[in-house]
Structures are given as C-alpha cells and as structure tokens.
Protein backbone atom coordinates (compact mmCIF):
# COMPACT_ATOMS: atom_id res chain seq x y z
CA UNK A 1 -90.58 5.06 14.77
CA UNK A 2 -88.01 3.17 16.34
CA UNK A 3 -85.35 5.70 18.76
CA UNK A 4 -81.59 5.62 17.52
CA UNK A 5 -79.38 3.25 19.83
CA UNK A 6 -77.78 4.62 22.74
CA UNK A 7 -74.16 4.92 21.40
CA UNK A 8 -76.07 7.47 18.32
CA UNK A 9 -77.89 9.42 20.77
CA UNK A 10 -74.33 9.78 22.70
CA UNK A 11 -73.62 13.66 22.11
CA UNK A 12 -70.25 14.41 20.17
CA UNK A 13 -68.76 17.11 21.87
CA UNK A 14 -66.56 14.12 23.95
CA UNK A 15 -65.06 12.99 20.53
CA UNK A 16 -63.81 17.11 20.12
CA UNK A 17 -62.31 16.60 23.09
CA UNK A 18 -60.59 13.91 22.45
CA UNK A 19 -59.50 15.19 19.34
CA UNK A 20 -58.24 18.39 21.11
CA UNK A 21 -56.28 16.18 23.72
CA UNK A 22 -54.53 15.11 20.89
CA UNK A 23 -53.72 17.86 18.66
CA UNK A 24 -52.45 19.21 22.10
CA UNK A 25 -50.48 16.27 23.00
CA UNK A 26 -49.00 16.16 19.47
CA UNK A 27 -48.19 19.82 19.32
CA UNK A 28 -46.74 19.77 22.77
CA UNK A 29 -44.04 17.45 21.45
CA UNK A 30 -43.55 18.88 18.10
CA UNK A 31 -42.94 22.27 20.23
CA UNK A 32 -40.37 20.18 22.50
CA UNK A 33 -38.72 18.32 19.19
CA UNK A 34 -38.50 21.60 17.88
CA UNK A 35 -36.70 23.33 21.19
CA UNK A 36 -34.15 20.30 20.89
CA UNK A 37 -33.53 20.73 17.30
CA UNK A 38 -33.12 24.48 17.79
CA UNK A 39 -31.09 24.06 21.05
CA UNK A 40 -27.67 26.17 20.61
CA UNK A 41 -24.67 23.84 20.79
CA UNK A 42 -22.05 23.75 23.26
CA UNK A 43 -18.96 25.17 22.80
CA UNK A 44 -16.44 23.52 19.86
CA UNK A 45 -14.19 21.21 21.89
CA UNK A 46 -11.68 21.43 18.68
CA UNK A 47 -11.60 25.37 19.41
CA UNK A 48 -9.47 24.83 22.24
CA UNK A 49 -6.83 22.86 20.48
CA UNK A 50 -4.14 24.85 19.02
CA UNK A 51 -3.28 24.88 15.51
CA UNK A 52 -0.28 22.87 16.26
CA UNK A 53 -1.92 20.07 18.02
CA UNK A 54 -4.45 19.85 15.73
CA UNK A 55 -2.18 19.36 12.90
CA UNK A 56 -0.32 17.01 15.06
CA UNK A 57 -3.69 14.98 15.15
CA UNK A 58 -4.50 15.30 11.32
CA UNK A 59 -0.99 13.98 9.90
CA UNK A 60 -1.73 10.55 12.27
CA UNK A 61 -4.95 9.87 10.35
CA UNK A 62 -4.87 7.74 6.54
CA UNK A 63 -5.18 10.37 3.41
CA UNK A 64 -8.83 9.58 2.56
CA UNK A 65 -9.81 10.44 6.47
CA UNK A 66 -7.74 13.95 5.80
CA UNK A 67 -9.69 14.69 3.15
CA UNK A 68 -13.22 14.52 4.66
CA UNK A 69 -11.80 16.52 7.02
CA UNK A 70 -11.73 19.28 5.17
CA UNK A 71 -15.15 19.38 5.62
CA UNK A 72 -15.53 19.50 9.27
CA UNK A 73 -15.09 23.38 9.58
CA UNK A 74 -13.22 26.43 8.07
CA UNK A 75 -10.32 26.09 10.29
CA UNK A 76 -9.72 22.77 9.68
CA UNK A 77 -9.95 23.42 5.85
CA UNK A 78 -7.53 26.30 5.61
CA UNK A 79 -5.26 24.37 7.77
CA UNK A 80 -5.34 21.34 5.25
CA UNK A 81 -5.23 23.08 2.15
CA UNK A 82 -2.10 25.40 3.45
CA UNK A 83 0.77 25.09 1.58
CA UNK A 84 3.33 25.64 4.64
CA UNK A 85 1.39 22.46 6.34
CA UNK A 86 1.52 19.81 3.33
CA UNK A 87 4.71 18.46 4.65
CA UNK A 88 3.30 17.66 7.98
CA UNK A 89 0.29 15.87 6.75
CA UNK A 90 -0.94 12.15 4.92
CA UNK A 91 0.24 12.18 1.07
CA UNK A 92 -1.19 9.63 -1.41
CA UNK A 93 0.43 8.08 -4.20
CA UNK A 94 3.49 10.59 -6.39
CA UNK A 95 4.95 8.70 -8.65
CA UNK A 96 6.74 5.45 -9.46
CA UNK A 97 10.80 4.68 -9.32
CA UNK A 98 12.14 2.75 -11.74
CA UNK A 99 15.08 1.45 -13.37
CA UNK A 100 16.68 3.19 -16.36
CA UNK A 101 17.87 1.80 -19.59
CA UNK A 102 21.41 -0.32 -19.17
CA UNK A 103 24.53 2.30 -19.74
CA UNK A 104 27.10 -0.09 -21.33
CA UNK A 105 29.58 2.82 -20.40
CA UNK A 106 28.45 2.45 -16.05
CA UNK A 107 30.60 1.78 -13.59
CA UNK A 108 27.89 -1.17 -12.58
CA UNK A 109 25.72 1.24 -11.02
CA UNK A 110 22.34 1.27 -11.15
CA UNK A 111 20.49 4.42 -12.20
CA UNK A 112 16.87 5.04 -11.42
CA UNK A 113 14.31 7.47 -12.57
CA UNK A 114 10.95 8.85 -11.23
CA UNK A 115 7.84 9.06 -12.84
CA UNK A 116 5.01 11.69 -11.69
CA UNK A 117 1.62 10.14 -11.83
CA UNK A 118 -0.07 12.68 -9.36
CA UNK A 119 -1.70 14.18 -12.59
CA UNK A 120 -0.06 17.53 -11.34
CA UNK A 121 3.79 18.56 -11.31
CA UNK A 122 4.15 18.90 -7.52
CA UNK A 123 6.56 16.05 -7.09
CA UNK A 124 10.23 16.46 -7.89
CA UNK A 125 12.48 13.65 -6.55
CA UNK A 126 15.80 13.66 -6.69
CA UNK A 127 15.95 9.88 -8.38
CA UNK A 128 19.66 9.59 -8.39
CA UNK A 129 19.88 10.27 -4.38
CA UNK A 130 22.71 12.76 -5.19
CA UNK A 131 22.16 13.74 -1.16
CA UNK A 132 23.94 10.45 -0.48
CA UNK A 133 27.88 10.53 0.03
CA UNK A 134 29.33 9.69 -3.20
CA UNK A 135 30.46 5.97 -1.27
CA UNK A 136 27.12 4.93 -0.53
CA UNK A 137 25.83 6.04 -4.16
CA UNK A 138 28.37 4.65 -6.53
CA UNK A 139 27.00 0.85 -6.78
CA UNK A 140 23.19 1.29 -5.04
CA UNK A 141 20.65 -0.99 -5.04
CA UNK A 142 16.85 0.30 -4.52
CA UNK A 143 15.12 -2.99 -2.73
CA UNK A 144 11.70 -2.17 -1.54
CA UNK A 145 9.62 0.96 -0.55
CA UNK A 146 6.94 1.11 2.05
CA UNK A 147 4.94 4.37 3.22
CA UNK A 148 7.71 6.75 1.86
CA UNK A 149 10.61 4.95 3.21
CA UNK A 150 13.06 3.01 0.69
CA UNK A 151 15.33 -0.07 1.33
CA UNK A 152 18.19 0.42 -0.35
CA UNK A 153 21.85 -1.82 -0.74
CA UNK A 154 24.75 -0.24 -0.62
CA UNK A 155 27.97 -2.10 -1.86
CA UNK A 156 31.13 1.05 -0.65
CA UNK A 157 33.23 -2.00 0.67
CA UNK A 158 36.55 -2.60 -0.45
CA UNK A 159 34.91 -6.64 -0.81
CA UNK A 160 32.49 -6.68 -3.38
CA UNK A 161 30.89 -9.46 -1.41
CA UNK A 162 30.35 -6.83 1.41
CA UNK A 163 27.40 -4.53 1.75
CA UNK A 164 25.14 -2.82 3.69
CA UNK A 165 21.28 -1.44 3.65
CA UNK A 166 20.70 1.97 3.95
CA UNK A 167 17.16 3.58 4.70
CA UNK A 168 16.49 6.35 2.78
CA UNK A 169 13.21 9.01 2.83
CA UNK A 170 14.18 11.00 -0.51
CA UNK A 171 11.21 13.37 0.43
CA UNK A 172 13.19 15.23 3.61
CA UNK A 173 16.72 13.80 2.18
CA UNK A 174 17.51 11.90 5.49
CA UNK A 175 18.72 8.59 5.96
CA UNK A 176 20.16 6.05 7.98
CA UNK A 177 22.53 2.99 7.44
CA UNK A 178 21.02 -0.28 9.03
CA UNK A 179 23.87 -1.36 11.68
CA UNK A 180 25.75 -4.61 10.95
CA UNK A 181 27.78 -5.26 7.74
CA UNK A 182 26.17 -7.69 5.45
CA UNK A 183 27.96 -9.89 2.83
CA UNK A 184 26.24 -11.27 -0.03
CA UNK A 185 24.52 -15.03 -0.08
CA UNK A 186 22.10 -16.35 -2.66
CA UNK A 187 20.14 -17.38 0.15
CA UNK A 188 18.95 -14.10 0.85
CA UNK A 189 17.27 -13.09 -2.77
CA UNK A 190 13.77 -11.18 -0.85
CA UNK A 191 14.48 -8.46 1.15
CA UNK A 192 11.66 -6.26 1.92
CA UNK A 193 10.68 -3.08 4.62
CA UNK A 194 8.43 -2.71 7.13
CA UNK A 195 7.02 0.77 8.01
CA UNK A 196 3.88 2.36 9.83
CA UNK A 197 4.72 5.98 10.43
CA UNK A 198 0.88 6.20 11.80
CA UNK A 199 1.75 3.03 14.21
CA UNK A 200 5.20 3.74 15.32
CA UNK A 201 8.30 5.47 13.90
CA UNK A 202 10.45 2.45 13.61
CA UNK A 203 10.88 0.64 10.64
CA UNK A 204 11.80 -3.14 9.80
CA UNK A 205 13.95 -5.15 7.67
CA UNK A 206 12.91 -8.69 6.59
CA UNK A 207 15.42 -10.90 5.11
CA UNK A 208 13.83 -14.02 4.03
CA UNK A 209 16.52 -17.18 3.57
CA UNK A 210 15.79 -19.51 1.20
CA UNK A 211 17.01 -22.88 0.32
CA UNK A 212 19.82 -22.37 -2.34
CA UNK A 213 23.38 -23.18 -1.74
CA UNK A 214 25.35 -20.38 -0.02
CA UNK A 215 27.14 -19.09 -3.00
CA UNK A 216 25.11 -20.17 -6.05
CA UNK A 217 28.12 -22.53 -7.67
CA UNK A 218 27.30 -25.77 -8.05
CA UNK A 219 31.11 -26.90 -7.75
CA UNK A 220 30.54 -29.42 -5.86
CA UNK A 221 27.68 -31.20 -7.67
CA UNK A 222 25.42 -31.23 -4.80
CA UNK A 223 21.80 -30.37 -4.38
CA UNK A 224 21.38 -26.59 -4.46
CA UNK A 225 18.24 -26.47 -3.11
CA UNK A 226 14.32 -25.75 -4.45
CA UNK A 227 14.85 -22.08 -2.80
CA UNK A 228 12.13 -22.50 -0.88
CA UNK A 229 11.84 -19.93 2.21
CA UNK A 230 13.75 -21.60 6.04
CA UNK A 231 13.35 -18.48 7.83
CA UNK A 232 13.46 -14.91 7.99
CA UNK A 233 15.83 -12.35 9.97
CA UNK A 234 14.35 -9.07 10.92
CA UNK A 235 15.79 -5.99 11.92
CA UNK A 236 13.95 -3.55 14.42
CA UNK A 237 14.96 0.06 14.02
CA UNK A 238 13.71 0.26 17.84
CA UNK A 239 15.95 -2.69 19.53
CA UNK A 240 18.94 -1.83 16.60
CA UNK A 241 19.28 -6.16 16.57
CA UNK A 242 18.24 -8.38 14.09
CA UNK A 243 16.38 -11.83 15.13
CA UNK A 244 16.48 -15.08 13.27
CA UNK A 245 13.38 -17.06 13.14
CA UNK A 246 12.37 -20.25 11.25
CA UNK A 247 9.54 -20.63 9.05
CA UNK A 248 6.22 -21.42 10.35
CA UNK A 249 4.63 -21.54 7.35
CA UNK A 250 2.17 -24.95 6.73
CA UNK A 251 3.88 -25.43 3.61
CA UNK A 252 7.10 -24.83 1.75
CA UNK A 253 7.11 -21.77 -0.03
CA UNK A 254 9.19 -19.53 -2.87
CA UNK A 255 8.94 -15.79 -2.82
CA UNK A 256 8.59 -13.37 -5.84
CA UNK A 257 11.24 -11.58 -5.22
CA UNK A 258 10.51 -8.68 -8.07
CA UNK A 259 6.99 -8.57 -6.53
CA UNK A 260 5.46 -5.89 -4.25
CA UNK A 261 4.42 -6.76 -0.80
CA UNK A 262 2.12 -5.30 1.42
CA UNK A 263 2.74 -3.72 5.16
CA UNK A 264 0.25 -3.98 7.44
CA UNK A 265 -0.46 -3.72 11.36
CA UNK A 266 2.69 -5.50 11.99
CA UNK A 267 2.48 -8.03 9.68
CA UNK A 268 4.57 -8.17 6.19
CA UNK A 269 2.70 -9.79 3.52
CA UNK A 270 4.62 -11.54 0.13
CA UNK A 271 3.65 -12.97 -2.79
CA UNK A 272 4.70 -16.72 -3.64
CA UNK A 273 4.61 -18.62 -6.67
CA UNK A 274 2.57 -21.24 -5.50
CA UNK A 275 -0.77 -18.69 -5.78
CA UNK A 276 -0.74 -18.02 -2.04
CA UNK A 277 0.11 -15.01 -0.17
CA UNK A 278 2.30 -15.80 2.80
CA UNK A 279 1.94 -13.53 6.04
CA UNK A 280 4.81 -12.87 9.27
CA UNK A 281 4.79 -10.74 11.92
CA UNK A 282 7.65 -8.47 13.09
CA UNK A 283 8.90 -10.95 15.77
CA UNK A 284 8.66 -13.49 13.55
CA UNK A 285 6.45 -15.39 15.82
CA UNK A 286 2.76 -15.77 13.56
CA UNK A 287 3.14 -17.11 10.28
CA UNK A 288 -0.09 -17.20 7.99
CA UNK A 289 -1.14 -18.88 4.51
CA UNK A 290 -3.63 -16.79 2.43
CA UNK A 291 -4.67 -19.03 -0.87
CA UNK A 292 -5.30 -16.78 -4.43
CA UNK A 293 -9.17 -16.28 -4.82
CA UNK A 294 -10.76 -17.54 -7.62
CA UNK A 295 -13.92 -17.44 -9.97
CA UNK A 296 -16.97 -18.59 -9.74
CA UNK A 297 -16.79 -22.56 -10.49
CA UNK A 298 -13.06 -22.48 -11.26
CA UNK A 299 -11.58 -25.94 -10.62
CA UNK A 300 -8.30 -24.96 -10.05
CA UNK A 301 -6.22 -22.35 -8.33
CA UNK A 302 -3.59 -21.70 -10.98
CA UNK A 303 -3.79 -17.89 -11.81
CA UNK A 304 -0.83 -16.95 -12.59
CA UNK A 305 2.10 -14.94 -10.35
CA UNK A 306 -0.31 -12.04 -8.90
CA UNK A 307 0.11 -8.85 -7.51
CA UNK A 308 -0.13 -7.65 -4.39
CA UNK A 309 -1.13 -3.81 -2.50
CA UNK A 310 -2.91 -1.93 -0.27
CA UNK A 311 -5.76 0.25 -1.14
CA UNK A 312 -8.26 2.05 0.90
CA UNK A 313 -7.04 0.27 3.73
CA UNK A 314 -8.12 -3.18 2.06
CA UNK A 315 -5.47 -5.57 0.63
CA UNK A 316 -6.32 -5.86 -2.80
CA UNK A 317 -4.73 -8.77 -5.73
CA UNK A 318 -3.94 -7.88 -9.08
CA UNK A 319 -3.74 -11.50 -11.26
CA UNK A 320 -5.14 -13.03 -14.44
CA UNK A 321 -8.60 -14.36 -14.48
CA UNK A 322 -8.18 -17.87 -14.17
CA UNK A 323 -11.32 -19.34 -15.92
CA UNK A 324 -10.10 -17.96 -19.42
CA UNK A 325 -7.15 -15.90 -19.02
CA UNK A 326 -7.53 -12.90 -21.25
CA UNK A 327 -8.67 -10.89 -17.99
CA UNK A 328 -7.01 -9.01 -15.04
CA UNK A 329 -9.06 -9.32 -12.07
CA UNK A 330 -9.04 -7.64 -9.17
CA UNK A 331 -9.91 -8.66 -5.47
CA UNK A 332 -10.10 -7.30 -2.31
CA UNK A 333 -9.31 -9.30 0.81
CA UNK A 334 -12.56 -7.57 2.96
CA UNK A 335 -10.69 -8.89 6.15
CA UNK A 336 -6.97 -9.35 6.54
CA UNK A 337 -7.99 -12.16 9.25
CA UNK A 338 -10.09 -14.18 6.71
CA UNK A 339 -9.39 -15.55 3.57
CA UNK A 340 -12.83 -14.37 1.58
CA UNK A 341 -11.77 -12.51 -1.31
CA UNK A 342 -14.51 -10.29 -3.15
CA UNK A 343 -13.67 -10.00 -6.78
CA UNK A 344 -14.34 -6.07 -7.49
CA UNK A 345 -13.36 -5.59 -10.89
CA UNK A 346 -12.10 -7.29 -14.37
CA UNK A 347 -10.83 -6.01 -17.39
CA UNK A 348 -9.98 -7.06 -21.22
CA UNK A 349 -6.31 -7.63 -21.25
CA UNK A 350 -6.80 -5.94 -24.90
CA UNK A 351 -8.61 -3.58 -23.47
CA UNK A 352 -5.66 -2.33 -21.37
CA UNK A 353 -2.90 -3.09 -24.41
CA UNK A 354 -5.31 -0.43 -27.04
CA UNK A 355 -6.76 -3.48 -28.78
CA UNK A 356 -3.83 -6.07 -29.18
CA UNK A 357 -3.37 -8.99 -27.66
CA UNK A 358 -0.95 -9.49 -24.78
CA UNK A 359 -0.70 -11.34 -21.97
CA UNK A 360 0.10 -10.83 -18.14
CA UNK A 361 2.88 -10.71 -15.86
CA UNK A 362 6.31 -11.42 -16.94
CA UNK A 363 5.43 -11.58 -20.60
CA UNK A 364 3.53 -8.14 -22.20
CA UNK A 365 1.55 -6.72 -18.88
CA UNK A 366 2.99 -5.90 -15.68
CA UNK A 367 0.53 -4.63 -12.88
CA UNK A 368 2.84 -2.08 -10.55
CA UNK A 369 0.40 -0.23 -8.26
CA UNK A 370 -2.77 0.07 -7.11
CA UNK A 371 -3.47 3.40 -6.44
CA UNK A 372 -3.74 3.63 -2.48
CA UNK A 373 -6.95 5.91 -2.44
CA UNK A 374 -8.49 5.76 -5.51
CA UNK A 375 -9.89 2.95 -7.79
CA UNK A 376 -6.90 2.79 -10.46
CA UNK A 377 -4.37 0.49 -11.20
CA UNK A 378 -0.92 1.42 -12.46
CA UNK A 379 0.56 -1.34 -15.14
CA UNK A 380 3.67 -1.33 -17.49
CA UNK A 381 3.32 -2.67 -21.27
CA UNK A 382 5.55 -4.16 -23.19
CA UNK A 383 8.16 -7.01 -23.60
CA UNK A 384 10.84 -4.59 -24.41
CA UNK A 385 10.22 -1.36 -25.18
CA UNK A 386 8.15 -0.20 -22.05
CA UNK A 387 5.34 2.26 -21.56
CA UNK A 388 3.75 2.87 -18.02
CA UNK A 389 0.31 3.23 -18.38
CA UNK A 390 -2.93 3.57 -16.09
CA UNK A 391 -6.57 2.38 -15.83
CA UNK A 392 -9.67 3.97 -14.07
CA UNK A 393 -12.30 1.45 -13.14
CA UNK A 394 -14.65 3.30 -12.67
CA UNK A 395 -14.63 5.18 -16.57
CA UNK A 396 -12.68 2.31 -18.00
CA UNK A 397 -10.48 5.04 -19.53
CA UNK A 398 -6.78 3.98 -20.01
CA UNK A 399 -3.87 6.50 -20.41
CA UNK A 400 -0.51 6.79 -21.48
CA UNK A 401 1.73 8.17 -18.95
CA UNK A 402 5.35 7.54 -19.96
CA UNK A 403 7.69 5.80 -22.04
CA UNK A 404 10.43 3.96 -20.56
CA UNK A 405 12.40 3.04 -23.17
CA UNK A 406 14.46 -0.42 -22.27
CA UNK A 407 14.57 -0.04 -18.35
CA UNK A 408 17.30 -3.41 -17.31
CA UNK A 409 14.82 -4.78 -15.25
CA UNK A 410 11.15 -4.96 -14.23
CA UNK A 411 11.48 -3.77 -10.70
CA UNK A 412 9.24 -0.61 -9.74
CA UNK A 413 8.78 0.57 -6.61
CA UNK A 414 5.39 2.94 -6.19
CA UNK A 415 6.04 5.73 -3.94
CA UNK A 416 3.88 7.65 -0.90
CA UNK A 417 6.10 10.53 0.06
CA UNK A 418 7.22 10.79 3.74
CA UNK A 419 7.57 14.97 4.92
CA UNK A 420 7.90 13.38 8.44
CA UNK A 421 10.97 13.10 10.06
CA UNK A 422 10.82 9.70 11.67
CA UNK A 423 13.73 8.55 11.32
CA UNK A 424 16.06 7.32 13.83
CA UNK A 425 19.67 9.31 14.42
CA UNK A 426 22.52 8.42 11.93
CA UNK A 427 23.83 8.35 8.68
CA UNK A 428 23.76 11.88 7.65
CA UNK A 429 23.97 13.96 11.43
C-alpha cells in the first residue's frame, strides 16, 4: 500500500493555529471598533452658545434648513417651536396680496386684500397699510414684493405726475421712503425689488427703461418705440444713490411687467415676452440671457408668457407645455449658472379648472406662486370672476381657497413675512 503524500501526512494542529491567529486578529479589532463606537463624545460645542446667539444663527439659515433643525437636540427644538422666538426666525410662504374689486365710488385709490394660504389662521395683515400716514396711503401703488419686503408708489404730491416709492415690511409695520422724488414716464413700466435679508440688510430698486416715448402721446406722429428694455437704474439702500446703466443684454428685450421675478445672490431675474428670462446684477454690470426650456423634440420655443419663482432654493418656470398646449409644466433651472432646465412636473390644464377647459396665462389660468418650500403651485381661475386656487404635485389634489370676486387687475404679489427689523432709518422714526 502506497504511503499518503507528504502534504496529507502534514499534522493539522498548524491549520488551528492559524485559525486561532485569526479569530484573534478579527476579535482584536471588533473589540477596538467597538471601543470607538462606544467612545463618549466630547463636550457639545453648541452648549456654550447662548440662547441668544444661537437664535441669532438659526434666523440666518433658509426655512427648510430651520426645520431639520429641530431635530438636532431638545434645546434647539424648544427654541424653534417657541412662540416668543417666531418673529426672529425664517417664515415660509402666508398668504397672497391682491387687488380688490374696482369701487366706482374711490378716490382712485387702490385697495388691496390678503389672502391666508398657510392652511392655519396665524397670519393677519393689515392689507390696507392703515400704519402709513394718511398722505402716503391715499393713492398707493403695491409694485413688487421680495422676501417680506414690498415696493410700493406713493403719489401725496400736489403734481399728479410726481411720486415716490416707499418700502414697506407690513409684518413689523416699518417703512421707509426711497430718497429722490420721482415723476411719472411711460418709459419706466417694470419696477421691481431686490432683497436678501440672509445676504445683507439692504434692499434694491430696479427701474428698467424701456423704449416708449416719454409721455405715451403720440402728438407728434413719431415713432413711439417697440418698448424694448435701454437700461436699468438701481437704487442701493446701502450707498442711498441710484446708478444708471445700459443694457447689456445680447438681444432686445420687453419685460412682463405684471409678472413675478425672482431675487437671487445679487442678481434680479425677469420674465420677457420673447420666452427668455433676462438676468442683472445690482451694479448693473453682468447682464445674462436664459432661453424657456422645452420638451422633448419640440421644434420651437414658443410657450407662451411663463412664470417665474424661487423654490427650494432652485429657480423654477411655470408655462404651458409647448408640444400640445393643454398642459402646465413645470421646470427647475438645477443651476442658476447654466441654462439646463429639468422638467419636474405637468399637469391637465382641466385637471386644474375641475374638468373644463381653459387655457393659460392671461386668458382662464394664471400661475401666482410657487410655494417656496413645498411642491405646490398657487394659480388664479377665471376670466372674470376669480377664484385662487392651489395644486399639490405630489397628491394631484387641487383646492379651492378663495373667491375674489372681480379684482381690477391681475397683479398678485405672494408674500414671506419679514419679523426682522432690517430696515434702514426713516420714514416712520
């Protein structure tokens, strides 16, 4: 009989110890992954902060960062959820302004209500600005809104051709007149306001000129103009001048003027009726052109007005789908410094109107915010008689939130209140 080869005869307790290396090794560093998973931590840098500073540090971060912080510890919780502390910190979206039925029986005024679409009743704003001296209130014009300040026009001169803006946070009741008497051109039909209060406390007011004639007669039978935009002059709240700059755009240009725009790191960002979105900065010195997305093998660009806002941090467009047309679609511009829109939702038209066919824009659907932390869009219906209603994307549920009855025009302004108080001295010391 033939003897087993060398490597059977080879005894086995060298294989147990190898085996017992091992288990040792491998226990060893279980033990030592288990001492570091078990260390105690340090000391809470946060603990050191005061209440005060921590707060200070919380109302400088966007509304969907406060709310995860409510999970980073008890404190931090109690001191969110507080009711003394919800005027220091990030709000989201109230409620909408907008204009009331005409008043035959006005003194030319305009008159303005608020609409709560928080879902709860904690909003109450005093619409009609009755903290305003009864000069700057009798003829008022509400222009734009932006982070929970509003632009507003104030016509007290003795010359009804004379005016000036006011800036007006109806959260805290403060405001502040914007130095340098104004008198009215029909050049100047966008106005809109630039504010950051997590950048900077100042605010900024863009007056885009366009190409019409100076006074809107046409007298003297010339050319009044295409009203496309020449330039802009902007106001700094932090210099107290205005600069005049001409337009950089790459092409000539004309601005919705009923249309929202969007504020963002310096940059003010308007809708124009040629499907692009045009883009300036507060010195007026970098001047963008953002084309309108569109489908998937759409030949052309034509989409209809659009509607711009900011949402979760993104800027998102609001238009009409512009393969068939019975859709809104939404986009979202993934990076302000490209020009890659991602289409992230579309809905029926009838879908939004209960069933009934109507269209978009200035005829039966008007798109008026996009809520700034959640995916819903706010939209009024009707030709006439109006009805603000809203849609979740998410559910696909629509609701009813108010009727409006004949408001005399279709400019809304979406309001973020503003508990802060940013702005500069004047007006009502």
């Amino acid at each position: 009989m033939r003897a087993p080869p060398a490597a059977a005869r080879r005894p086995r307790h060298h294989l147990w110890w190898r085996w017992r290396w091992l288990a040792m090794a491998g226990s060893s560093g279980a033990r030592k992954r288990k001492a570091r998973r078990t260390r105690r931590p340090g000391p809470d840098p946060t603990a050191l902060l005061t209440d005060d500073l921590v707060l200070e540090i919380l109302a400088r971060v966007p509304y969907r960062s406060l709310r995860r912080c409510l999970c980073v510890c008890q404190r931090w919780r109690a001191l969110i959820s507080h009711p003394d502390n919800t005027g220091r910190l990030p709000q989201t979206l109230a409620g909408v302004f907008y204009p009331m039925p005409w008043d035959p029986d006005d003194d030319g005024s305009h008159r303005y209500g608020f609409c709560n679409v928080s879902g709860t009743g904690l909003w109450s704003i005093d619409a009609a600005f009755s903290f305003l001296p009864d000069s700057e209130r009798e003829r008022l014009f509400l222009l734009d809104c932006c982070n929970g300040l509003i632009l507003c026009r104030s016509y007290r001169f003795a010359d009804d051709n004379e005016f000036h803006y006011l800036v007006v946070n109806p959260a805290t009741e403060k405001w502040v007149a914007v130095p340098v008497t104004r008198r009215w051109s029909n050049k100047v039909q966008t106005v809109r306001l630039g504010f950051d209060p997590g950048v900077s406390p100042h605010f900024y007011v863009f007056e885009f000129q366009a190409d019409y004639d100076e006074d809107g007669s046409d007298d003297d039978g010339d050319d009044d103009g295409d009203g496309h935009v020449l330039g802009v002059k902007i106001y700094s709240s932090a210099t107290g001048a205005w600069i005049d700059k001409q337009s950089g755009w790459s092409m000539e240009i004309l601005l919705q003027m009923d249309f929202k725009s969007v504020f963002l790191d310096g940059v003010m960002y308007v809708i124009a009726t040629q499907c692009v979105i045009g883009a300036v900065d507060v010195m007026g010195e970098t001047w963008r052109i953002i084309e309108f997305p569109r489908s998937e093998g759409s030949p052309f660009y034509d989409t209809g007005p659009g509607f711009l806002d900011l949402s979760q941090g993104r800027l998102h467009l609001a238009n009409d789908d512009d393969m068939v047309g019975d859709k809104l679609a939404i986009w979202v511009l993934e990076d302000k410094d490209s020009e890659e829109w991602t289409l992230k939702h579309t809905v029926l038209f009838k879908h939004l109107a209960g069933g009934k066919p109507f269209g978009f824009g200035i005829s039966d659907i008007t798109v008026v915010a996009i809520h700034p932390d959640r995916n819903m869009v706010f939209y009024i219906i009707g030709r006439y008689e109006k009805t603000l209603m809203s849609y979740e994307m998410g559910s696909g549920k629509v609701s009813i939130i108010r009727d409006l009855g004949r408001p005399y025009d279709d400019h809304f302004l979406p309001y973020v209140p503003l508990f802060s108080n940013l702005l500069p001295d004047g007006g009502n010391q």
